[in-house]
N, C-alpha and C. Protein backbone atom coordinates (compact mmCIF):
# COMPACT_ATOMS: atom_id res chain seq x y z
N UNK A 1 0.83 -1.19 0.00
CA UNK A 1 0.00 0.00 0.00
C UNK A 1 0.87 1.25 0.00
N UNK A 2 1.86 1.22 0.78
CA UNK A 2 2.82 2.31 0.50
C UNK A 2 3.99 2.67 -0.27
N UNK A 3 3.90 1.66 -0.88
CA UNK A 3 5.19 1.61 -2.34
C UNK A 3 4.67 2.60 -2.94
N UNK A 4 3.59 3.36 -3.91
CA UNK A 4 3.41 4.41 -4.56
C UNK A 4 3.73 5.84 -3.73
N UNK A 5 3.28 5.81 -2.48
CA UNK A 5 3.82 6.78 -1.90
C UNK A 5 5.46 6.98 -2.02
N UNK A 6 5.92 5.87 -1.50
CA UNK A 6 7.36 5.75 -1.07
C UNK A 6 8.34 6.12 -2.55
N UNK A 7 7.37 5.90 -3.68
CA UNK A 7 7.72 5.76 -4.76
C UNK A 7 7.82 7.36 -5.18
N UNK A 8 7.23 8.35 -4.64
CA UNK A 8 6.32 9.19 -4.86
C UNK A 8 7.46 10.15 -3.88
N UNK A 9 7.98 10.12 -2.87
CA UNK A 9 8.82 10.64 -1.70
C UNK A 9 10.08 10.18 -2.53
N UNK A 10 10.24 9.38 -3.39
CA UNK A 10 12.01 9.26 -3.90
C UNK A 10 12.17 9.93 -5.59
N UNK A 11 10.63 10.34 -5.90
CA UNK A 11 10.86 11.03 -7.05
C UNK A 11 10.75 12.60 -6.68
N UNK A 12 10.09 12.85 -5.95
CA UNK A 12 9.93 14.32 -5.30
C UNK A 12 11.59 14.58 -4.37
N UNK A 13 12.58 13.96 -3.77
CA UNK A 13 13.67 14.41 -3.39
C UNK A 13 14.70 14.20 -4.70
N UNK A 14 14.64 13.05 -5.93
CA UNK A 14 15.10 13.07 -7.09
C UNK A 14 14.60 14.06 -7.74
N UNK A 15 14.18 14.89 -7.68
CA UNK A 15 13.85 16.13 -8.55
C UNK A 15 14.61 17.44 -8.09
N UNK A 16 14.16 17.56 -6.62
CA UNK A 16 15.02 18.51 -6.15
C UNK A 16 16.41 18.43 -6.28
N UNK A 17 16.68 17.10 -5.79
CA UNK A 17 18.39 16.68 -6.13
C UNK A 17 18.59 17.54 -7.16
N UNK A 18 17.73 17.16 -8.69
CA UNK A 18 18.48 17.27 -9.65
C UNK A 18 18.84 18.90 -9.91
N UNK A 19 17.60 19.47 -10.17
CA UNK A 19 17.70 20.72 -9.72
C UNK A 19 18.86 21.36 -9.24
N UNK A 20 19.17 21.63 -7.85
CA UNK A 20 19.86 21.61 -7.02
C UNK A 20 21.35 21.43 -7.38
N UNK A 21 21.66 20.06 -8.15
CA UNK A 21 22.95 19.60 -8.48
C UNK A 21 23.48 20.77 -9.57
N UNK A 22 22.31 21.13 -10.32
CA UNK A 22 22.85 22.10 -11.89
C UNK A 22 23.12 23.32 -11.44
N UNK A 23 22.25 23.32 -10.53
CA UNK A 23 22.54 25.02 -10.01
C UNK A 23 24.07 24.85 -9.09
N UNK A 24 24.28 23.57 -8.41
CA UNK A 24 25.47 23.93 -7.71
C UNK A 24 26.75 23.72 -8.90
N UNK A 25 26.32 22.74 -9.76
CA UNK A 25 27.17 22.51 -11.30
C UNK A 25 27.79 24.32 -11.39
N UNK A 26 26.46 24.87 -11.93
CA UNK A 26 26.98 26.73 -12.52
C UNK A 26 27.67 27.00 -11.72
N UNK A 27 26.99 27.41 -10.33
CA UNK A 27 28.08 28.42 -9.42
C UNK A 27 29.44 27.69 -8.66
N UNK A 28 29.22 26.69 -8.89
CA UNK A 28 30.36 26.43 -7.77
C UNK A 28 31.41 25.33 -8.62
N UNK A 29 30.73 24.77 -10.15
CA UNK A 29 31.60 24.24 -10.85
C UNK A 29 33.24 24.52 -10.90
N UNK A 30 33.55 25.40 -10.83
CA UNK A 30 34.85 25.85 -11.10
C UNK A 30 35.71 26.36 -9.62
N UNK A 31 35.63 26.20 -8.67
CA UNK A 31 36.00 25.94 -7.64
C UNK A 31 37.23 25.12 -7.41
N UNK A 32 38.19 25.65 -6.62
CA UNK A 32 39.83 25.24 -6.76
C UNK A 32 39.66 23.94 -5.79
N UNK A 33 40.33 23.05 -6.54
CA UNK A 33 40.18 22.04 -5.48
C UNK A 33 40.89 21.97 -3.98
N UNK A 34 40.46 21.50 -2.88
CA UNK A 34 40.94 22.07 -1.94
C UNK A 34 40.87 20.22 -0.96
N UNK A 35 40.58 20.94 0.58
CA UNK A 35 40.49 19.57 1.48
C UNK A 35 39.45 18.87 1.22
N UNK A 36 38.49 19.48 1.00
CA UNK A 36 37.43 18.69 0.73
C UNK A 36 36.72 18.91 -0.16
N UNK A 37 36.94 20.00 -1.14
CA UNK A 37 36.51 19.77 -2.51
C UNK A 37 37.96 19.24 -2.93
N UNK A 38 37.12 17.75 -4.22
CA UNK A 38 38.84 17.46 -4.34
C UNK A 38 38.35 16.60 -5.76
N UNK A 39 39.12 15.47 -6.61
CA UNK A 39 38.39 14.75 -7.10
C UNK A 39 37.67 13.92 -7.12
N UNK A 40 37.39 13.48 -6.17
CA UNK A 40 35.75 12.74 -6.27
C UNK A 40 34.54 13.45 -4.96
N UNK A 41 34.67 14.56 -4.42
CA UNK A 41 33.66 15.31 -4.55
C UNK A 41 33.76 16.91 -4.89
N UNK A 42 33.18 17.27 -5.78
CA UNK A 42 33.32 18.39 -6.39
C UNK A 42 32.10 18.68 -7.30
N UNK A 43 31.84 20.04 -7.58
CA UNK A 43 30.84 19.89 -8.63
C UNK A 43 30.93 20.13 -10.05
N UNK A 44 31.75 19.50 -10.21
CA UNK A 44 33.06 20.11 -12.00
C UNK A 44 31.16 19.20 -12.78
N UNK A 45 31.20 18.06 -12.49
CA UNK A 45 30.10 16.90 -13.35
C UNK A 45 28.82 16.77 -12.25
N UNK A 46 27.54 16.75 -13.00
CA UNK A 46 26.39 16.46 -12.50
C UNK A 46 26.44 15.09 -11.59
N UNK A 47 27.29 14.11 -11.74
CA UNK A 47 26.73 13.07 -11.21
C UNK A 47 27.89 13.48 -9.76
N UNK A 48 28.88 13.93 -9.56
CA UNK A 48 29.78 14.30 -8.58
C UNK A 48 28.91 15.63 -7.83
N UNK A 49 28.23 16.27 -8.37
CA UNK A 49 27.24 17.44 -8.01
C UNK A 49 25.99 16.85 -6.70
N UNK A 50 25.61 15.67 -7.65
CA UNK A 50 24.40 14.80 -6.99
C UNK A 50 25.12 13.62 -5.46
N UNK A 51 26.20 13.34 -5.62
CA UNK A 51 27.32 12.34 -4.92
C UNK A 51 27.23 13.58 -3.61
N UNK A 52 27.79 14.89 -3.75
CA UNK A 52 27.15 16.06 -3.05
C UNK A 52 26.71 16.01 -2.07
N UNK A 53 25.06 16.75 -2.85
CA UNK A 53 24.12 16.65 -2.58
C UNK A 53 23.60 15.77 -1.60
N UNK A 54 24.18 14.25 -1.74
CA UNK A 54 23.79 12.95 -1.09
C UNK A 54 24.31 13.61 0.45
N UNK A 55 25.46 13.56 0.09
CA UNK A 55 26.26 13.78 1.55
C UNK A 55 25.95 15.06 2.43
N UNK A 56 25.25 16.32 1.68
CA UNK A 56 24.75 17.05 2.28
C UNK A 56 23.62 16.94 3.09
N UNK A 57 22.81 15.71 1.98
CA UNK A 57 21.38 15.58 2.63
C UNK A 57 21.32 14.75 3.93
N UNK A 58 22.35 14.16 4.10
CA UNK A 58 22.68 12.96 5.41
C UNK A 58 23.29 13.92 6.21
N UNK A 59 23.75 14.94 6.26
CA UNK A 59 24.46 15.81 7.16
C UNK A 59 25.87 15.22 6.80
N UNK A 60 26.84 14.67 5.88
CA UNK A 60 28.03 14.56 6.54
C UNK A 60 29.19 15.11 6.16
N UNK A 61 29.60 15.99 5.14
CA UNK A 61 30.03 16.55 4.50
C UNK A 61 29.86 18.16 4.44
N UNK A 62 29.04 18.18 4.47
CA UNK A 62 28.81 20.06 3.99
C UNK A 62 29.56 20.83 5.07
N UNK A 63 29.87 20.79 6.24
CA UNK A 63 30.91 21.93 6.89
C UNK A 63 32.05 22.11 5.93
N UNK A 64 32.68 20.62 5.70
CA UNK A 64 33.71 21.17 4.97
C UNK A 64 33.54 21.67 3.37
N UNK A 65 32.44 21.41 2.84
CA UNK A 65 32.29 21.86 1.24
C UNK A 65 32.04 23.12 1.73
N UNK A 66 31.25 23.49 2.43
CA UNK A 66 31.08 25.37 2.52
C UNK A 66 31.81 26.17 2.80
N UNK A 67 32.84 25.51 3.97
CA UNK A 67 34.51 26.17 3.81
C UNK A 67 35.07 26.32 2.55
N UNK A 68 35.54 25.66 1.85
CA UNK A 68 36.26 25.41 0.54
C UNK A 68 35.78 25.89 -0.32
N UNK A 69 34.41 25.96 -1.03
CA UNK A 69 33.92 26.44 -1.78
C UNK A 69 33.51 28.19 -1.03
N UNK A 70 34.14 28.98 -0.06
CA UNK A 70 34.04 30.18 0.29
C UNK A 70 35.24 31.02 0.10
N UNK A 71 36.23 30.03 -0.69
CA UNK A 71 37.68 30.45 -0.65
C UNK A 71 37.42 31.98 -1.85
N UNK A 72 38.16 32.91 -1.21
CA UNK A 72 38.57 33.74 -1.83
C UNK A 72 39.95 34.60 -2.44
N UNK A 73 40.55 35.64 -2.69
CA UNK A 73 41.66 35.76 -3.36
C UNK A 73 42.08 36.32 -1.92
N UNK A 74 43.89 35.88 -1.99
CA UNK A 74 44.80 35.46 -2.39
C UNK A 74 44.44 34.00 -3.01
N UNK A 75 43.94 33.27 -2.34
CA UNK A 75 44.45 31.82 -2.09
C UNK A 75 43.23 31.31 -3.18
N UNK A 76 43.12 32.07 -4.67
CA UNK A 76 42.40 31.43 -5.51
C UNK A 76 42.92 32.19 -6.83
N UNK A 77 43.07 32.44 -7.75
CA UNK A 77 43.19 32.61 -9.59
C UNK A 77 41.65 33.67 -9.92
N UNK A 78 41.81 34.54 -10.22
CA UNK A 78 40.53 35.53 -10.42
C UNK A 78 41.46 36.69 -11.42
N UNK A 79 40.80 36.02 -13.07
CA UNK A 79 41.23 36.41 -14.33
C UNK A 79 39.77 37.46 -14.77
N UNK A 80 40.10 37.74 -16.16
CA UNK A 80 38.75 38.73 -16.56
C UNK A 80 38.11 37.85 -17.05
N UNK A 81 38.00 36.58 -17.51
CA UNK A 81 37.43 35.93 -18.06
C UNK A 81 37.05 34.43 -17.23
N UNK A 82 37.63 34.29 -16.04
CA UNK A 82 37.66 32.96 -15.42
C UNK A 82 38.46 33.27 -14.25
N UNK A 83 37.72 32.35 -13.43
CA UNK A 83 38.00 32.45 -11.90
C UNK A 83 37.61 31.03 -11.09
N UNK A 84 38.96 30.49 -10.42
CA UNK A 84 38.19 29.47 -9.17
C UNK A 84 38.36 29.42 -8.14
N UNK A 85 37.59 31.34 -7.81
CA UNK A 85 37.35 30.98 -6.58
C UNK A 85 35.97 30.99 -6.41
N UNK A 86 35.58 30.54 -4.63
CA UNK A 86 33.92 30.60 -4.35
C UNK A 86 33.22 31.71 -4.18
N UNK A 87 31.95 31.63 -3.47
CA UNK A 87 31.02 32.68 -2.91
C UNK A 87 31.00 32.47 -1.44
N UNK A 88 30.34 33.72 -0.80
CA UNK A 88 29.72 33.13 0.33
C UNK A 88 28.16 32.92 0.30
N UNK A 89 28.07 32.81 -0.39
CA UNK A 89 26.70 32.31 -0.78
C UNK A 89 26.14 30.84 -0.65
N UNK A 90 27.45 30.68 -0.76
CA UNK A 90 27.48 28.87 -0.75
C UNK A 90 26.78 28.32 0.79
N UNK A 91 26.93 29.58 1.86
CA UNK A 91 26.54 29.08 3.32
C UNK A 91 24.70 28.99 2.97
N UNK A 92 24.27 29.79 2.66
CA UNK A 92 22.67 29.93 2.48
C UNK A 92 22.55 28.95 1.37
N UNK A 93 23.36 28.84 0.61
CA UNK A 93 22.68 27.19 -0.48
C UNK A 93 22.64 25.91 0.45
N UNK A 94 23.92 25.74 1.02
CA UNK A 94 24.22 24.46 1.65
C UNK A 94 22.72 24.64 2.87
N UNK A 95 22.72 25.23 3.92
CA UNK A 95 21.52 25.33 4.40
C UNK A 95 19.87 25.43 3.70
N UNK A 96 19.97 25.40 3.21
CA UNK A 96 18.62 25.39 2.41
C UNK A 96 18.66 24.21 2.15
N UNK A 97 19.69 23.82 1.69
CA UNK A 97 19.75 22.36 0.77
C UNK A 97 18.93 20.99 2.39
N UNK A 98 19.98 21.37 2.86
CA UNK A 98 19.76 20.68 4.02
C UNK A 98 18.29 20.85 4.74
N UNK A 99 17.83 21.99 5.20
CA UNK A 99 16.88 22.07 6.07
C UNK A 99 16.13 21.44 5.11
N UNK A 100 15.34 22.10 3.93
CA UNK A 100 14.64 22.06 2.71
C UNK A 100 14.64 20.03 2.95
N UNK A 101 15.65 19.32 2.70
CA UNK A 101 15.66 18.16 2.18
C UNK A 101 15.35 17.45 3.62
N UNK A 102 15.49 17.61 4.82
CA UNK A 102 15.69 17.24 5.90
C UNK A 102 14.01 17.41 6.30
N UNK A 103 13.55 18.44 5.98
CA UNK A 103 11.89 18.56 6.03
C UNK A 103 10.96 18.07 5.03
N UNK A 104 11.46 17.71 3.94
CA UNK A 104 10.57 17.16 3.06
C UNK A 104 10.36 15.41 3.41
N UNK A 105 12.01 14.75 3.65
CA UNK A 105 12.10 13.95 3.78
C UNK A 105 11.05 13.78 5.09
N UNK A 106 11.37 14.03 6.33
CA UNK A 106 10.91 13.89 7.37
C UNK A 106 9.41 13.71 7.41
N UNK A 107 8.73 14.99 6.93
CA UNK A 107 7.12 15.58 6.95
C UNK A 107 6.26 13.91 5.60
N UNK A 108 7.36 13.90 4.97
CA UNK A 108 6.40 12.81 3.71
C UNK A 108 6.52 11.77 4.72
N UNK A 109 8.05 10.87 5.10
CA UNK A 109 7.58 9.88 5.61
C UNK A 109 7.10 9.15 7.35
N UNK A 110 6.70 10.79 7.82
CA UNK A 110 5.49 10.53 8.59
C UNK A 110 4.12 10.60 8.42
N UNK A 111 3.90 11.30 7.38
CA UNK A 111 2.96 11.43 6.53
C UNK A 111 2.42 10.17 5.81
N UNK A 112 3.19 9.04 5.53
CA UNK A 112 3.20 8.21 4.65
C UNK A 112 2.44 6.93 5.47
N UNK A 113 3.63 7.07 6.95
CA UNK A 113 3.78 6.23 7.99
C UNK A 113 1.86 5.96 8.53
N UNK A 114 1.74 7.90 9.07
CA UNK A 114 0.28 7.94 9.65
C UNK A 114 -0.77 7.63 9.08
N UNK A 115 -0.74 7.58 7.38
CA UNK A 115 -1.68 7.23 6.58
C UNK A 115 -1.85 5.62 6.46
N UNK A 116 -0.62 4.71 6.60
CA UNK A 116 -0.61 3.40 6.24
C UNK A 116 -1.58 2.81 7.64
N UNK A 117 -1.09 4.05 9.19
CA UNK A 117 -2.08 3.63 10.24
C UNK A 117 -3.32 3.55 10.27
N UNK A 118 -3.74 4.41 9.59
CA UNK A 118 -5.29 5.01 9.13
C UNK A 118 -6.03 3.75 8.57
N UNK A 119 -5.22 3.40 7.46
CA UNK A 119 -5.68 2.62 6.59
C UNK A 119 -6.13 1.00 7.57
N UNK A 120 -4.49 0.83 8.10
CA UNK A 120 -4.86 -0.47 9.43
C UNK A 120 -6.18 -0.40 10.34
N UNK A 121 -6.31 1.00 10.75
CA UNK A 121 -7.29 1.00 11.96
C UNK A 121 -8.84 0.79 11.14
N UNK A 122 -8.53 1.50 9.90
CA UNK A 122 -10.03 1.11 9.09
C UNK A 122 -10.03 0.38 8.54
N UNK A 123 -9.26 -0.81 8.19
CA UNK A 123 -9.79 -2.14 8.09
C UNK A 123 -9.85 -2.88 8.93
N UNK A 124 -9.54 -2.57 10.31
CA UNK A 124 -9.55 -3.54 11.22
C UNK A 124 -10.62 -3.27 11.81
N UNK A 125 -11.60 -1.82 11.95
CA UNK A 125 -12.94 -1.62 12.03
C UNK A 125 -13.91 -2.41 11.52
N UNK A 126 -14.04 -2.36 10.40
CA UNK A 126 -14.86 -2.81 9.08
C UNK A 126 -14.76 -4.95 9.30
């Protein structure tokens, strides 16, 4: 009974993911690699963007991606045409990302949970 839901809660956080990943792809693609932006997490490629994302949405990673990706000059390359350094902007993405994903997740699958009860208590009425 709750597979369409459940089904339904992993396409609604796969959407945002994706979202989410392109926009961090633009702004933060080009970002100097550092401690913890490095090669295999970074957002140079969508699927390393989404790898991310993952780790943001679990809490375990993002202190250090929002450091690194906040780097500014000296300690970054800033040409007229190209630059890798970050924003601080990156603190209000990474939080959003998180609260945002941390409440959707949460609110659907109690939502999901209280409805499957509903359903028990009214067939066990009937």
């Amino acid at each position: 009974v709750s597979i369409p839901s459940m089904l339904n809660l992993v396409l609604l956080v796969g959407v945002v993911t994706t979202v989410y990943a392109f926009i961090a792809k633009d702004w933060f693609g080009s970002v100097k690699f550092q401690e913890s932006i490095n090669s295999h997490t970074n957002y140079r490629r969508y699927a390393r963007a989404v790898f991310v994302l993952f780790a943001t949405m679990t809490g375990d990673l993002w202190p250090g991606m929002m450091r690194d990706v906040r780097i500014n000059p000296p300690f970054c390359t800033m040409l007229e045409h190209w630059d890798d350094c970050g924003t601080n902007w990156v603190i209000f993405y990474h939080l959003f990302i998180f609260v945002v994903m941390q409440y959707i997740i949460t609110v659907l699958v109690l939502s999901i949970i209280l409805d499957n009860f509903e359903q028990c208590y009214c067939n066990e009425g009937s």
